[in-house]
C-alpha atoms as a PDB file:
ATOM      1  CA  UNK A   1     -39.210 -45.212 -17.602  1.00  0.00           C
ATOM      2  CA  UNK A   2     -36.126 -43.009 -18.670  1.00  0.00           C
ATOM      3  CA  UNK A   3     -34.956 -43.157 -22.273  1.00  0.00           C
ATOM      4  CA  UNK A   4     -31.599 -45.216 -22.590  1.00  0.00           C
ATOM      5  CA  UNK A   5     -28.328 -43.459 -23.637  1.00  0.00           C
ATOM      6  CA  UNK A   6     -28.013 -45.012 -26.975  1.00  0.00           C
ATOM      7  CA  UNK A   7     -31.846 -43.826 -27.865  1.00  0.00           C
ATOM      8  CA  UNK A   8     -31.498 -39.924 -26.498  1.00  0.00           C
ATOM      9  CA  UNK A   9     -27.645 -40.307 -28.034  1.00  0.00           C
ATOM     10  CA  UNK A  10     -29.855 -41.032 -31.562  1.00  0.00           C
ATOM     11  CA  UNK A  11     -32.677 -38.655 -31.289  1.00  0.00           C
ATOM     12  CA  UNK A  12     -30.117 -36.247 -30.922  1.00  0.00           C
ATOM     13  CA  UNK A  13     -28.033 -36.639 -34.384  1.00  0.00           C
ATOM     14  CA  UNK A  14     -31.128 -36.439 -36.102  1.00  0.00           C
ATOM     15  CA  UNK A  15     -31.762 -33.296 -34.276  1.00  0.00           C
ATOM     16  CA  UNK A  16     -33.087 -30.036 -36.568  1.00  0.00           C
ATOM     17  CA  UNK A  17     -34.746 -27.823 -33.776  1.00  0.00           C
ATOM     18  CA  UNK A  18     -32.551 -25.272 -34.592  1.00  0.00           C
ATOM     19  CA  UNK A  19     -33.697 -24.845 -37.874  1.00  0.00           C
ATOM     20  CA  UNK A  20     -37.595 -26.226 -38.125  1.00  0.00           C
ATOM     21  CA  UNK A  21     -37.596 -24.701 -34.311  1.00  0.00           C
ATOM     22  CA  UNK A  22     -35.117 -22.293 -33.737  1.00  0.00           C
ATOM     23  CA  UNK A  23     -34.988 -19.399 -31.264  1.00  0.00           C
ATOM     24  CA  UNK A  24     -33.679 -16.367 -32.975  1.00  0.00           C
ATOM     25  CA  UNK A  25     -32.049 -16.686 -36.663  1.00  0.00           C
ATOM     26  CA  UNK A  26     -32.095 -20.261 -37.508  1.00  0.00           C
ATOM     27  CA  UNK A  27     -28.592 -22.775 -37.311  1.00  0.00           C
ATOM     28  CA  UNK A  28     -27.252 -21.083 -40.956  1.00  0.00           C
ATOM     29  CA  UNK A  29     -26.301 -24.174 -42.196  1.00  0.00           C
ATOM     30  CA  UNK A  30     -27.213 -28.324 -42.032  1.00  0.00           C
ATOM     31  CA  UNK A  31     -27.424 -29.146 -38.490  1.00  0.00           C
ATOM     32  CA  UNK A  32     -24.390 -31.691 -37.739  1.00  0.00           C
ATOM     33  CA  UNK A  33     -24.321 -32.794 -33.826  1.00  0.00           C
ATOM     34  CA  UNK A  34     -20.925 -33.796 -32.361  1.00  0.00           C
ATOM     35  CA  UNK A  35     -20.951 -35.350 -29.085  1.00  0.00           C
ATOM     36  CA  UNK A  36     -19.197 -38.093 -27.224  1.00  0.00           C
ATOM     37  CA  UNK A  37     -21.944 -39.423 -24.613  1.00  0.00           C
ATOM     38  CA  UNK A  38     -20.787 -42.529 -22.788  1.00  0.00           C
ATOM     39  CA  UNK A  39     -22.429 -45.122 -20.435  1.00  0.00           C
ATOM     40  CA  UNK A  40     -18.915 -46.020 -18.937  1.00  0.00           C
ATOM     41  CA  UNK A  41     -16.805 -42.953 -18.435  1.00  0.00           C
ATOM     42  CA  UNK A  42     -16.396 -41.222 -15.206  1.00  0.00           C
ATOM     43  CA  UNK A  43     -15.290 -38.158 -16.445  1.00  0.00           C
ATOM     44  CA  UNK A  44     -17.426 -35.726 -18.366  1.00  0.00           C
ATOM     45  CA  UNK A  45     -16.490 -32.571 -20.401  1.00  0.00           C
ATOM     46  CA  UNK A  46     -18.960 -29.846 -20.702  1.00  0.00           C
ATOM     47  CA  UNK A  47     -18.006 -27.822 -23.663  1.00  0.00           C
ATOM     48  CA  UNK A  48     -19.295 -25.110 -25.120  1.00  0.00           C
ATOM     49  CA  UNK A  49     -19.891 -25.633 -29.445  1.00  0.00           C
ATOM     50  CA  UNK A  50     -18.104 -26.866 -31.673  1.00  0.00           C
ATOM     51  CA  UNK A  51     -16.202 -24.660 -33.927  1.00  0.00           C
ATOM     52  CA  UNK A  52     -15.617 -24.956 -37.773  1.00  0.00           C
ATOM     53  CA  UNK A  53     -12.727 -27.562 -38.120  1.00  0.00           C
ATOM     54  CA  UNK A  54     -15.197 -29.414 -35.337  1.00  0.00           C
ATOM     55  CA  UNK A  55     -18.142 -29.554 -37.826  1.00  0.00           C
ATOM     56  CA  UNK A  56     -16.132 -30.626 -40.383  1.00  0.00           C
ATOM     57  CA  UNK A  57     -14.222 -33.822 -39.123  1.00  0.00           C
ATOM     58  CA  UNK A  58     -17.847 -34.613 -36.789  1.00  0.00           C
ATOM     59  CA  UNK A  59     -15.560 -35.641 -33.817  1.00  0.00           C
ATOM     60  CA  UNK A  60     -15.266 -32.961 -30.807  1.00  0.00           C
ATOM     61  CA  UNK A  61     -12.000 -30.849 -30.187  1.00  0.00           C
ATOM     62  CA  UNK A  62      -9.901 -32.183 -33.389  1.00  0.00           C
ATOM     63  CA  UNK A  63      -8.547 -28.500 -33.287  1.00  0.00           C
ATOM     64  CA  UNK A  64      -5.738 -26.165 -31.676  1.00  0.00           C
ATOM     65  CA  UNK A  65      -8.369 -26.410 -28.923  1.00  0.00           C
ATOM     66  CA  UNK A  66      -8.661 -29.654 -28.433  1.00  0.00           C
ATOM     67  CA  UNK A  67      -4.756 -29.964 -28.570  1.00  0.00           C
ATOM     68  CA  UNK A  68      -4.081 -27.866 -25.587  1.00  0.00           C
ATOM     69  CA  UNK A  69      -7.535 -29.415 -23.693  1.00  0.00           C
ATOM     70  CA  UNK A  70      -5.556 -32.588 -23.676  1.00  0.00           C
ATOM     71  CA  UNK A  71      -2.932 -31.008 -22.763  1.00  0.00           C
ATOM     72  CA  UNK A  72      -3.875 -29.732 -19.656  1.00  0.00           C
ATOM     73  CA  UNK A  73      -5.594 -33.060 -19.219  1.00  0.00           C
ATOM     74  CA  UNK A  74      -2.274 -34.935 -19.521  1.00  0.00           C
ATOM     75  CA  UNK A  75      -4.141 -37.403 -21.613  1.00  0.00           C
ATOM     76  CA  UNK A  76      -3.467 -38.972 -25.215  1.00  0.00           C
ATOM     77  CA  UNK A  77      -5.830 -38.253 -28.294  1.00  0.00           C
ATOM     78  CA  UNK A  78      -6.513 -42.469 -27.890  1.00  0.00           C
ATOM     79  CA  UNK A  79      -7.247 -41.766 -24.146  1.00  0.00           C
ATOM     80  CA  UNK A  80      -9.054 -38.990 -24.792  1.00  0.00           C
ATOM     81  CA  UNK A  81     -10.945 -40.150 -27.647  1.00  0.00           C
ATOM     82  CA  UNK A  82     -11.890 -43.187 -25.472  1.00  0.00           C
ATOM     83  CA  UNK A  83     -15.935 -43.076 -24.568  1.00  0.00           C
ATOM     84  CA  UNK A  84     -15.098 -45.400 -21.678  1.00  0.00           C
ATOM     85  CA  UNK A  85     -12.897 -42.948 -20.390  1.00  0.00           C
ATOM     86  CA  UNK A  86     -14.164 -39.296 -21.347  1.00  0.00           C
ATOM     87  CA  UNK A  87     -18.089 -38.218 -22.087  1.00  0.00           C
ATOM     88  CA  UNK A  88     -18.004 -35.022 -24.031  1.00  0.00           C
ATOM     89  CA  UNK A  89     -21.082 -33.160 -24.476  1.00  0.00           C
ATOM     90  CA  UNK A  90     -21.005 -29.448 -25.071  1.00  0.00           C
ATOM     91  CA  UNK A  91     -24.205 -27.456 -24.379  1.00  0.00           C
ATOM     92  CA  UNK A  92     -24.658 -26.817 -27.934  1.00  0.00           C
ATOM     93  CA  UNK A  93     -24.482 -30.150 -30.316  1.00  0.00           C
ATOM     94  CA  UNK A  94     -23.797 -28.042 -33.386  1.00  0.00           C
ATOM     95  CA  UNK A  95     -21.496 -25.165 -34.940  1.00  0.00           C
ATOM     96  CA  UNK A  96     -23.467 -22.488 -34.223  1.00  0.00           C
ATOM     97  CA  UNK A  97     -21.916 -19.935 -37.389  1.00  0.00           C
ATOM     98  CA  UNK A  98     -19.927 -16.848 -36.616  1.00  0.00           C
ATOM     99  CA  UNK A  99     -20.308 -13.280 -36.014  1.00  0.00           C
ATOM    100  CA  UNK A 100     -19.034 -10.683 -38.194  1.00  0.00           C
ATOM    101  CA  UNK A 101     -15.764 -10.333 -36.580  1.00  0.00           C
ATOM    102  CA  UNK A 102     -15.137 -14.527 -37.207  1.00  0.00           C
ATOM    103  CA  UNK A 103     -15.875 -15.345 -33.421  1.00  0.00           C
ATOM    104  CA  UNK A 104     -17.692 -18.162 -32.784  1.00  0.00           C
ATOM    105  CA  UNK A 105     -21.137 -17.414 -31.999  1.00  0.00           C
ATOM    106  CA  UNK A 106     -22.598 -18.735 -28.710  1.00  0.00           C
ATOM    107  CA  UNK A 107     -24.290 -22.158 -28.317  1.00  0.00           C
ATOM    108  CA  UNK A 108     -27.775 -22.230 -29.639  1.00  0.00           C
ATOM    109  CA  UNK A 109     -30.243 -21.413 -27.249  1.00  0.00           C
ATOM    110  CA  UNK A 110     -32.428 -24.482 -28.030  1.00  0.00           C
ATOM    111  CA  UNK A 111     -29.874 -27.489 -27.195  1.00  0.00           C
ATOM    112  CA  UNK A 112     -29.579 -27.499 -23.479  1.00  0.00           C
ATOM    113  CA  UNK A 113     -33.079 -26.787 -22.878  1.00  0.00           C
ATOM    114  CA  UNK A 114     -34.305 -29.696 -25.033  1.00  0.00           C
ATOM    115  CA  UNK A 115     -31.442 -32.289 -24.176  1.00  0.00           C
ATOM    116  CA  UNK A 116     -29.293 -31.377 -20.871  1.00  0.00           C
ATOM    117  CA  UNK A 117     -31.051 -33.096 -18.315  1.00  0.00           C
ATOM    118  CA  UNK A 118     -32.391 -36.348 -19.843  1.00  0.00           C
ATOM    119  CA  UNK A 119     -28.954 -36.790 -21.413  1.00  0.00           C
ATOM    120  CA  UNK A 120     -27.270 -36.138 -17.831  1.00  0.00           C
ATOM    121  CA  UNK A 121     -29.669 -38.514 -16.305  1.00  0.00           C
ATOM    122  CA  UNK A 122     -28.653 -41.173 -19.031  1.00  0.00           C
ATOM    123  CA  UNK A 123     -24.921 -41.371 -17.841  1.00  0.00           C
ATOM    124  CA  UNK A 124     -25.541 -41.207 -14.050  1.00  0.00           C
ATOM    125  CA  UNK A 125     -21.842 -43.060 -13.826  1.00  0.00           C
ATOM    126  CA  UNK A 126     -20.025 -39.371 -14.069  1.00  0.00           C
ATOM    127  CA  UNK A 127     -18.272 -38.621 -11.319  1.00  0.00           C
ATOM    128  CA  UNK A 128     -16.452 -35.605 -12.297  1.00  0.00           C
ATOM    129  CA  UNK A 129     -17.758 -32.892 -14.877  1.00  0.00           C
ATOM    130  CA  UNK A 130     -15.348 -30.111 -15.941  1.00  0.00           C
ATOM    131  CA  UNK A 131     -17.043 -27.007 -16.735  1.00  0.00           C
ATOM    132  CA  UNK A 132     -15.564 -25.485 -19.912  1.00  0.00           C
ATOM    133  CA  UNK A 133     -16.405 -21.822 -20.458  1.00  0.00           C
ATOM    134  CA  UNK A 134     -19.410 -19.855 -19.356  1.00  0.00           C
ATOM    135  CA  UNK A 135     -22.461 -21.748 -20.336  1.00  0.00           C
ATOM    136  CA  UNK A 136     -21.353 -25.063 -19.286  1.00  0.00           C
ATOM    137  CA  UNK A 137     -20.995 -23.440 -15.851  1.00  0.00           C
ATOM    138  CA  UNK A 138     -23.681 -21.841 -15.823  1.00  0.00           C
ATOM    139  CA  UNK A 139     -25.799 -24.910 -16.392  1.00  0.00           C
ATOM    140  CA  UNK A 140     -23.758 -26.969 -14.210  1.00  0.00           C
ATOM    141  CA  UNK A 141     -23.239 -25.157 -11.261  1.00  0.00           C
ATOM    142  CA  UNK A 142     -25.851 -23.850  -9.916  1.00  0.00           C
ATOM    143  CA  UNK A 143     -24.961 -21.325  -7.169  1.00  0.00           C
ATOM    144  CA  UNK A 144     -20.879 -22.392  -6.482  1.00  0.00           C
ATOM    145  CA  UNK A 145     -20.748 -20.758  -9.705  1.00  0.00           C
ATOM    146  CA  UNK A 146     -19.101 -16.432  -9.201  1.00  0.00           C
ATOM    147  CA  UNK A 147     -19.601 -13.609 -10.597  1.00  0.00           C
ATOM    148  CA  UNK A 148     -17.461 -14.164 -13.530  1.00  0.00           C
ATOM    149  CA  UNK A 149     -15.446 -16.881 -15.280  1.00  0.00           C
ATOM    150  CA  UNK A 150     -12.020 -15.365 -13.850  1.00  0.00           C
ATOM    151  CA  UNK A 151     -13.841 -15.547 -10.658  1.00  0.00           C
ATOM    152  CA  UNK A 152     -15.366 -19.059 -10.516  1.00  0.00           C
ATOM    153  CA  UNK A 153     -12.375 -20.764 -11.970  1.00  0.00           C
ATOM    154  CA  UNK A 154      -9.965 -18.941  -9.566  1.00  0.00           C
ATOM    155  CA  UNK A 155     -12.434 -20.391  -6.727  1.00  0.00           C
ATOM    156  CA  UNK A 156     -11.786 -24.018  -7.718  1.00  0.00           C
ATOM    157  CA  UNK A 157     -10.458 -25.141  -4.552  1.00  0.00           C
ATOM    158  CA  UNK A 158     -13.889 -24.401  -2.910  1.00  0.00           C
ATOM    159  CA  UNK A 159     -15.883 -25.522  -5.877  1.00  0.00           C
ATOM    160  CA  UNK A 160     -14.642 -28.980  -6.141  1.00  0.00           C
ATOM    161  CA  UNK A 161     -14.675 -29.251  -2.283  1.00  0.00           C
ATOM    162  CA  UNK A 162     -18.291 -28.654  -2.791  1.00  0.00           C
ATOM    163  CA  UNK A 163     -20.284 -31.664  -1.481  1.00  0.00           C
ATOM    164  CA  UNK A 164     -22.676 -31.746  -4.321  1.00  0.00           C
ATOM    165  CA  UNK A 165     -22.111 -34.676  -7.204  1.00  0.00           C
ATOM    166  CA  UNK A 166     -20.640 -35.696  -9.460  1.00  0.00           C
ATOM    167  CA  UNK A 167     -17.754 -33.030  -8.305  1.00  0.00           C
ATOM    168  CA  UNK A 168     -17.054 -30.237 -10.400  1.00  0.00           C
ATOM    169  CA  UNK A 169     -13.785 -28.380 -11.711  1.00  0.00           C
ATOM    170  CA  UNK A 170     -14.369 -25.137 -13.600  1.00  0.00           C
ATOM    171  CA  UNK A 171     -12.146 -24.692 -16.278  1.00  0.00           C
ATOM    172  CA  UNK A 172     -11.578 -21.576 -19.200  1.00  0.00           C
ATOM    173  CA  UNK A 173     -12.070 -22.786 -22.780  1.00  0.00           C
ATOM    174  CA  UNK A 174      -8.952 -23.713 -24.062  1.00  0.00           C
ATOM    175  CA  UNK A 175      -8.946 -21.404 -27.097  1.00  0.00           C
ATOM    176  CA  UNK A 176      -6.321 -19.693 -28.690  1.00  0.00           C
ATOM    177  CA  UNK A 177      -7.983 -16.516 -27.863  1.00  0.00           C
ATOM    178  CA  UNK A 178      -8.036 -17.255 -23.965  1.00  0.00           C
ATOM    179  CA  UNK A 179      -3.696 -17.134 -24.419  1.00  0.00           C
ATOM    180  CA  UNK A 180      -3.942 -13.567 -23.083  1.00  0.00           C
ATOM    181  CA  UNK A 181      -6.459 -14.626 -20.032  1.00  0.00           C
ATOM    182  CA  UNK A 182      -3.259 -17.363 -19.841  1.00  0.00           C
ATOM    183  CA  UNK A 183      -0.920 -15.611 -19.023  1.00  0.00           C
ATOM    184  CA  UNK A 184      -2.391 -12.939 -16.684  1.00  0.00           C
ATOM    185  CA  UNK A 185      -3.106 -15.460 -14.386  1.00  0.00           C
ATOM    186  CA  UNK A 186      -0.120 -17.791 -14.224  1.00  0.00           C
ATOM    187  CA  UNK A 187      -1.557 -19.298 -10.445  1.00  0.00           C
ATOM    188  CA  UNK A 188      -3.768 -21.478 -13.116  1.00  0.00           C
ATOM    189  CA  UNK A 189      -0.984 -23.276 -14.827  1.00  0.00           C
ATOM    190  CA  UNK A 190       1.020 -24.074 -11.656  1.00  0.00           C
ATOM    191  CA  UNK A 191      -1.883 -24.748  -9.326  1.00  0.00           C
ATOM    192  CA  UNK A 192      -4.846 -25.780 -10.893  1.00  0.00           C
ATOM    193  CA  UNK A 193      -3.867 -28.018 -13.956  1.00  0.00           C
ATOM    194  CA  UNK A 194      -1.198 -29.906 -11.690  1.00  0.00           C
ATOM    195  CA  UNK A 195      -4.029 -30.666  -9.613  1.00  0.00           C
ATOM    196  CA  UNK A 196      -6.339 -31.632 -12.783  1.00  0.00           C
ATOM    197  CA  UNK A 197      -3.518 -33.936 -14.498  1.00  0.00           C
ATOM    198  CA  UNK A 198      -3.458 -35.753 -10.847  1.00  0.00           C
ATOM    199  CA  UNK A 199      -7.224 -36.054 -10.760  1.00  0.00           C
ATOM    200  CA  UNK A 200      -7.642 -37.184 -14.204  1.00  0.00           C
ATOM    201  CA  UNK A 201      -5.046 -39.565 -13.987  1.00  0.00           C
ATOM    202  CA  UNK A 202      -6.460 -41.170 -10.587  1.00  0.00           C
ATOM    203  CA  UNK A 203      -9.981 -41.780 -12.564  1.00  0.00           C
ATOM    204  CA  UNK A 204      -8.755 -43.234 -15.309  1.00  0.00           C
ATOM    205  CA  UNK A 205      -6.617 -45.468 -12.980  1.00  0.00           C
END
């Protein structure tokens, strides 16, 4: 019999495999998991990590980040905020530390692996997952995913056409270092969020 949401949703916050378990260099600090599963919502977001101000407030995108996410969403932080609206679960359930530059290292290696799949199969509701950044789409998508991130995202016509389910919309991470990617490819804030705000809107109803 498969594990209920609410008992995977537990195991996971008392999660240390990154330390007592870890591939590579161990999490560098107390293991914290942030995560928004849901039994209800329709709509999942498939993050990457959280980042610093993340680990500190324990509540996913309560940054810059998570300001312009909504943004594009056209949602409210009380919509957005809402588990019977929005699942978020990024592949890595903790702040992973940062490289020597101050970049946000990648997810940990050990999260996805260990909770991806039985946590997906727990919320079999979602209809719609968007893909936030490399390694949610690379998990998620299988082989609609391109070449590059530029590449899948600019494809998203023929992704979310795709007859596979739930339906998925490939997004960049909303970062203030993505600004640049922004505005060199302006056909993604005049085509594709228009067509995101309509979707999300429709699914919330």
């Amino acid at each position: 019999m498969s594990e209920s949401l609410d008992d995977i949703t537990r195991r996971i916050r008392a999660c240390r495999i990154c330390v007592e378990q870890p591939v590579g260099k161990p999490l560098p600090h107390e293991p914290r998991p942030v995560l928004q599963p849901s039994s209800q919502a329709r709509i999942l977001i498939a993050s990457q990590a959280p980042g610093t101000k993340v680990h500190l407030s324990g509540r996913p995108f309560t940054d810059a980040s998570g300001d312009r996410l909504r943004s594009w969403l056209g949602v409210t932080p009380d919509e957005f905020y809402d588990p019977k609206k929005f699942a978020i679960v990024p592949m890595g359930f903790c702040f992973p530390g940062q490289d020597a530059r101050g970049a946000d290292l990648p997810p940990r290696r050990e999260c996805a692996p260990a909770w991806r799949k039985p946590l997906m199969a727990a919320m079999p509701q979602i209809e719609l997952v968007l893909t936030i950044g490399l390694y949610a789409q690379a998990w998620h998508m299988g082989e609609t995913r391109r070449g590059s991130l530029t590449e899948t995202v600019m494809n998203w016509r023929e992704i979310f056409a795709a007859p596979s389910r739930p339906v998925v919309l490939p997004l960049p991470h909303p970062s203030w270092r993505n600004t640049s990617w922004l505005k060199k490819h302006p056909w993604f804030e005049m085509d594709l969020l228009p067509f995101l705000k309509t979707e999300i809107r429709s699914r919330l109803g």
